[in-house]
N, C-alpha and C. Protein backbone atom coordinates (compact mmCIF):
# COMPACT_ATOMS: atom_id res chain seq x y z
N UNK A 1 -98.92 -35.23 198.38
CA UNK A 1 -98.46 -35.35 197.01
C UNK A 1 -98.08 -36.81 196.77
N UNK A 2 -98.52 -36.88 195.54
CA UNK A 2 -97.98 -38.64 195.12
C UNK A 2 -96.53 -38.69 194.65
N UNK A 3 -96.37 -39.99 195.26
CA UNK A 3 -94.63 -40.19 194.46
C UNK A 3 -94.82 -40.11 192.58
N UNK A 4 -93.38 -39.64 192.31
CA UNK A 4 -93.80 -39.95 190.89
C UNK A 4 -93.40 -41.41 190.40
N UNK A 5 -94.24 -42.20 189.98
CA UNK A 5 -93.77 -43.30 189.23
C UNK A 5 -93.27 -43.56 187.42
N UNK A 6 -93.32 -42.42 186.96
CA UNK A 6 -92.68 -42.56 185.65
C UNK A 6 -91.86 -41.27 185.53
N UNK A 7 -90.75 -41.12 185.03
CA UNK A 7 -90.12 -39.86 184.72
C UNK A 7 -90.22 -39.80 182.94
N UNK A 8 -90.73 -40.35 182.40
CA UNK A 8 -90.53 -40.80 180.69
C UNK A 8 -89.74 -41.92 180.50
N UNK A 9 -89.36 -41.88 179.11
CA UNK A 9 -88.72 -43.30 178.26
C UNK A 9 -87.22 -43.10 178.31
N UNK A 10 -86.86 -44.27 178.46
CA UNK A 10 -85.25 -43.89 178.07
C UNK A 10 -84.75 -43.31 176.72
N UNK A 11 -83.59 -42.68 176.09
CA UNK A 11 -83.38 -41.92 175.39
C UNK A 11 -82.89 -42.67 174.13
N UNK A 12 -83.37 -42.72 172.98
CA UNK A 12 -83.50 -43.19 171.57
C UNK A 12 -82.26 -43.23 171.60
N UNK A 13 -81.94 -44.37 170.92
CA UNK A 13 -80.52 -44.84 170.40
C UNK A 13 -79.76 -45.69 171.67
N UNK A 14 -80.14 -45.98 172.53
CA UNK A 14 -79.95 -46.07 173.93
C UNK A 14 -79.67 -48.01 173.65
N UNK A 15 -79.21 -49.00 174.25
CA UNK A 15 -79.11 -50.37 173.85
C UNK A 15 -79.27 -50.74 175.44
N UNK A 16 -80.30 -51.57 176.04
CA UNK A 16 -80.75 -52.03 177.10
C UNK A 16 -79.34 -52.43 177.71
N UNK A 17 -78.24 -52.70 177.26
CA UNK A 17 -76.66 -53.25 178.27
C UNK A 17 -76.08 -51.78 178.56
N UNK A 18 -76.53 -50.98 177.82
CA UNK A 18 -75.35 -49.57 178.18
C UNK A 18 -76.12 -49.31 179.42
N UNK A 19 -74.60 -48.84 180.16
CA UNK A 19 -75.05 -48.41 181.45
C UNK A 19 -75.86 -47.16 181.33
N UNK A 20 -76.29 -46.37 182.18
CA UNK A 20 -77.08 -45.05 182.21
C UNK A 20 -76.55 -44.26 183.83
N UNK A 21 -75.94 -43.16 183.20
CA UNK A 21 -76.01 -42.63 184.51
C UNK A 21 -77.23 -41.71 185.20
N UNK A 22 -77.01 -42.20 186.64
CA UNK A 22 -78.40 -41.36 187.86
C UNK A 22 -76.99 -41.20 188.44
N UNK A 23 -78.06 -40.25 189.30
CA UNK A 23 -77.49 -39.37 190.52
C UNK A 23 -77.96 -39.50 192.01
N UNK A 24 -77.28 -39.59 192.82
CA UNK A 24 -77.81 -39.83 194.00
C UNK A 24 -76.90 -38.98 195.16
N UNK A 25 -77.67 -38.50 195.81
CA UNK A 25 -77.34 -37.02 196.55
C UNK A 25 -76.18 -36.43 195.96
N UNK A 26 -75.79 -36.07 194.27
CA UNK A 26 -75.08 -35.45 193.79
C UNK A 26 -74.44 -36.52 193.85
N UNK A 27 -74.13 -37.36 193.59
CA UNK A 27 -72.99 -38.58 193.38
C UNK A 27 -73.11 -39.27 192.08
N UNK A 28 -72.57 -39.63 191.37
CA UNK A 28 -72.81 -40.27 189.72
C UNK A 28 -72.91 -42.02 190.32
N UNK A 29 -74.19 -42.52 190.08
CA UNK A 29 -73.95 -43.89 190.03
C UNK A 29 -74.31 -44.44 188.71
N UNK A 30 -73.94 -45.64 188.43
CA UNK A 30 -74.12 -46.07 186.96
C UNK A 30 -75.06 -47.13 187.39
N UNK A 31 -76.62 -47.05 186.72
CA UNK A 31 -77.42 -48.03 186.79
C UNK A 31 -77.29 -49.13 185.08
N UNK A 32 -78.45 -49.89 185.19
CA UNK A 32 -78.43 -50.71 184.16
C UNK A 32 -79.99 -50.07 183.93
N UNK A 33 -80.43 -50.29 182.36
CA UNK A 33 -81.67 -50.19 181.96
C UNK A 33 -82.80 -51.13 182.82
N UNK A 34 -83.57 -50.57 183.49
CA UNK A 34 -84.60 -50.76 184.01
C UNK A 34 -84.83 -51.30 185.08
N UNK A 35 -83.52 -50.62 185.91
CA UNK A 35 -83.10 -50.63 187.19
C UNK A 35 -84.40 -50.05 187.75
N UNK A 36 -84.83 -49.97 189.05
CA UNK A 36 -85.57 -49.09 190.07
C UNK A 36 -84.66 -48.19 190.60
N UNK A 37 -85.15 -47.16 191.28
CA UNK A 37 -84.82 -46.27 192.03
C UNK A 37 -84.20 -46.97 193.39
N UNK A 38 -84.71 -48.20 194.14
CA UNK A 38 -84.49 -48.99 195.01
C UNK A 38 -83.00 -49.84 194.62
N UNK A 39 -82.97 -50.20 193.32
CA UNK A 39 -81.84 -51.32 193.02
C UNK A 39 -80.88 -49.86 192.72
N UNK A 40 -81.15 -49.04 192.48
CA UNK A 40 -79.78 -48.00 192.80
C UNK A 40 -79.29 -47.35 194.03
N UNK A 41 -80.37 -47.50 194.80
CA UNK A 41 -80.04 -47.12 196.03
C UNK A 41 -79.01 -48.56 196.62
N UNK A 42 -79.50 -49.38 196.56
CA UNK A 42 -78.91 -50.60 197.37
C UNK A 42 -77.46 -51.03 196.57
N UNK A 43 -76.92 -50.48 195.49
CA UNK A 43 -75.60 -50.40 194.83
C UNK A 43 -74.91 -48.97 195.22
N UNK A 44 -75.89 -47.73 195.96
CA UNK A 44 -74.90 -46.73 196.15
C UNK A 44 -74.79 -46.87 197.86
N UNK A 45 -75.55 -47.45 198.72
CA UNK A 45 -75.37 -47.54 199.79
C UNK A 45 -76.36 -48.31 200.37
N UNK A 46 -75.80 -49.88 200.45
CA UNK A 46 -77.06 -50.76 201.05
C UNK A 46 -77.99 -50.38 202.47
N UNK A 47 -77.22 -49.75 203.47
CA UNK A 47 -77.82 -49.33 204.78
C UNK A 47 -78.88 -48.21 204.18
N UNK A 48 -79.01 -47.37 203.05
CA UNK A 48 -79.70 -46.19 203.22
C UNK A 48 -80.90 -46.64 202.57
N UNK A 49 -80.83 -48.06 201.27
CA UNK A 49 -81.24 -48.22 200.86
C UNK A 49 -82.58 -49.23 201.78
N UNK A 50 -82.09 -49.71 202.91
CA UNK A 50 -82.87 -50.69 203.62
C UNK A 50 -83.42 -49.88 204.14
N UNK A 51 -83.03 -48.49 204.67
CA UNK A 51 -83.64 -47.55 205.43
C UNK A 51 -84.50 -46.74 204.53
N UNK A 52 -84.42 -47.06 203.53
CA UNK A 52 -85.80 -46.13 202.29
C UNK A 52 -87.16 -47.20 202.88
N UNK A 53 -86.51 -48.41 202.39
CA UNK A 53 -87.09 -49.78 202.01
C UNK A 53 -88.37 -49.75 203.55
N UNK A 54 -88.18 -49.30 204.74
CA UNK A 54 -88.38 -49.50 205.97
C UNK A 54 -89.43 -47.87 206.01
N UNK A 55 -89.48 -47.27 205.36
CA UNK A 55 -90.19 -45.56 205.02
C UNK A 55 -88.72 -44.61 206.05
N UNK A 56 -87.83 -45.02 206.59
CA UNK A 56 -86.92 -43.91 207.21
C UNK A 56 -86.23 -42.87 206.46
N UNK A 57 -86.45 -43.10 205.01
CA UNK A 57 -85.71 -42.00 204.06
C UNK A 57 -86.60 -41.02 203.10
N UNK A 58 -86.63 -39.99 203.50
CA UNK A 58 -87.43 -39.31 202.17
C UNK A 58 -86.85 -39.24 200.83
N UNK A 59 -87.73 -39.44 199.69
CA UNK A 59 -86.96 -39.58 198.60
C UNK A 59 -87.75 -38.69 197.58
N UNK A 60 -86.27 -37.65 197.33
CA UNK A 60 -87.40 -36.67 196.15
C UNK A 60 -86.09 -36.43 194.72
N UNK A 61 -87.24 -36.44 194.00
CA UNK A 61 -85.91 -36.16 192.59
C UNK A 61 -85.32 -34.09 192.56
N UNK A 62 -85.02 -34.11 191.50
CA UNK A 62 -84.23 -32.82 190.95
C UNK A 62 -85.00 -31.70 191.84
N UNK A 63 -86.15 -31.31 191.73
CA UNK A 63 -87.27 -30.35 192.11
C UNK A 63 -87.76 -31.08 193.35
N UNK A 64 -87.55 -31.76 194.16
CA UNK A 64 -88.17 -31.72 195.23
C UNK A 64 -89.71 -33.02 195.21
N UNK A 65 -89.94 -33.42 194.43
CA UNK A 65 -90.92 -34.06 193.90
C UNK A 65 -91.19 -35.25 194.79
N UNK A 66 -92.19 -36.29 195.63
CA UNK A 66 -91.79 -37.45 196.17
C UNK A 66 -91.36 -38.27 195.00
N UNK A 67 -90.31 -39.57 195.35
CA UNK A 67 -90.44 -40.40 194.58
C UNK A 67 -90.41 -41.50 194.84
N UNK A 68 -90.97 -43.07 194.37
CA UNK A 68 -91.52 -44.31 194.96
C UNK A 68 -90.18 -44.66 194.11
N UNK A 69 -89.94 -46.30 195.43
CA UNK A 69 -88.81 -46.77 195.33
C UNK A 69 -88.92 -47.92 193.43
N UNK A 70 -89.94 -48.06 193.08
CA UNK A 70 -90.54 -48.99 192.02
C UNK A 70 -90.34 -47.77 190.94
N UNK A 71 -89.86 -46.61 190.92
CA UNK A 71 -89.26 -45.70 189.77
C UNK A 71 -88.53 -46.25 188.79
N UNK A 72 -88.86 -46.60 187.78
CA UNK A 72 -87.83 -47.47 186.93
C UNK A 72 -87.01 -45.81 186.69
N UNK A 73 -85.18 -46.18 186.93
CA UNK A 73 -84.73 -44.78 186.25
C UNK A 73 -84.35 -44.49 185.08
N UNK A 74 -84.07 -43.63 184.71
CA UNK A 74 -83.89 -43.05 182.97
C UNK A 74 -82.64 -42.38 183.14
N UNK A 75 -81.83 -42.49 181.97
CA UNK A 75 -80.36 -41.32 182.16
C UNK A 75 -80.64 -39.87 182.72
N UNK A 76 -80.11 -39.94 183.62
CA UNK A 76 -79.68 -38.60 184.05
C UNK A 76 -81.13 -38.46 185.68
N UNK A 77 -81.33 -39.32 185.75
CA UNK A 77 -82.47 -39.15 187.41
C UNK A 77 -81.62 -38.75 188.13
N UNK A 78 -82.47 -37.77 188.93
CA UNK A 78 -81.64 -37.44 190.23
C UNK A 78 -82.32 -37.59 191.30
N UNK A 79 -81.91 -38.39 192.53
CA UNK A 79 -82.36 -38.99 193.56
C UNK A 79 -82.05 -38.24 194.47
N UNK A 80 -82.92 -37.70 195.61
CA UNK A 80 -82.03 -37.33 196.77
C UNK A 80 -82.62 -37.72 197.95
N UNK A 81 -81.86 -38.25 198.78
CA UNK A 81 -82.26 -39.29 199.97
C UNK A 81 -82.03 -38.70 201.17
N UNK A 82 -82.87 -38.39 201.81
CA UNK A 82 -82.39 -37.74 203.30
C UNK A 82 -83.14 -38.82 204.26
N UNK A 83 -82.32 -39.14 205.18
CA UNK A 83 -83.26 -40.20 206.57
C UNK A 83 -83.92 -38.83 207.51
N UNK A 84 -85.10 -39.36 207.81
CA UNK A 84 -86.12 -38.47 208.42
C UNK A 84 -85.53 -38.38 210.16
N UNK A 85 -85.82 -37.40 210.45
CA UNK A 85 -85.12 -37.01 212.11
C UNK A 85 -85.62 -38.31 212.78
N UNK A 86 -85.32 -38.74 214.27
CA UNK A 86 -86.27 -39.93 214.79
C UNK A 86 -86.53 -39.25 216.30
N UNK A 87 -87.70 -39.82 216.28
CA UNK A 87 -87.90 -38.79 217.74
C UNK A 87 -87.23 -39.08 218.92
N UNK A 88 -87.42 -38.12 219.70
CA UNK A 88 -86.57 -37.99 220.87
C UNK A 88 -86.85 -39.14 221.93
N UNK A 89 -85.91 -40.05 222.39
CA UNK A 89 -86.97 -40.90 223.27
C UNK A 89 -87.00 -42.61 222.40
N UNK A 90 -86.87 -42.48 221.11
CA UNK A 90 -87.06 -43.31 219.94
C UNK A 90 -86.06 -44.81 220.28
N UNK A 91 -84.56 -44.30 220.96
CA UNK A 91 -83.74 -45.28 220.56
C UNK A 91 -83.89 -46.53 221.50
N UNK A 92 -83.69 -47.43 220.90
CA UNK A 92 -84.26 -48.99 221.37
C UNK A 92 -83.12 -49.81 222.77
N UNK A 93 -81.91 -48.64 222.93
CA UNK A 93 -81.07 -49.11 223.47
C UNK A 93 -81.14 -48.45 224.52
């Protein structure tokens, strides 16, 4: 399945400075208009966000959907970020 790269337009009456709220694993973060999915990750948690950035995080919206970190978001996205298991054997130390 492809990531989704558009969710629609932002919402009429809307002024490019008002913040917009997304969601990220159920958490309210406040983006700016025409933020990415990536520049909200790296304001709600820079480590998870480097770890998207690197493919270690799966990223799916509301329904389960993939989604690419170049998602511009819209009020009300919901992000959910899980880091993928790492195999057994994996750690560098």
């Amino acid at each position: 399945m492809r990531p989704v790269t558009d969710i629609g337009a932002p919402s009429e009456g809307r002024h490019v400075s008002d913040p917009i709220p997304v969601f990220v694993n159920q958490r309210p973060v406040q983006a700016a208009s025409g933020e990415s999915v990536a520049d909200v990750l790296r304001r709600f948690d820079p480590a998870l966000a480097g770890d998207a950035q690197r493919g270690d995080v799966t990223l799916t919206d509301g329904v389960g959907r993939p989604l690419g970190l170049e998602l511009q978001v819209v009020p009300g996205t919901i992000v959910r970020a899980v880091r993928r298991a790492r195999a057994a054997g994996s750690d560098s130390g």
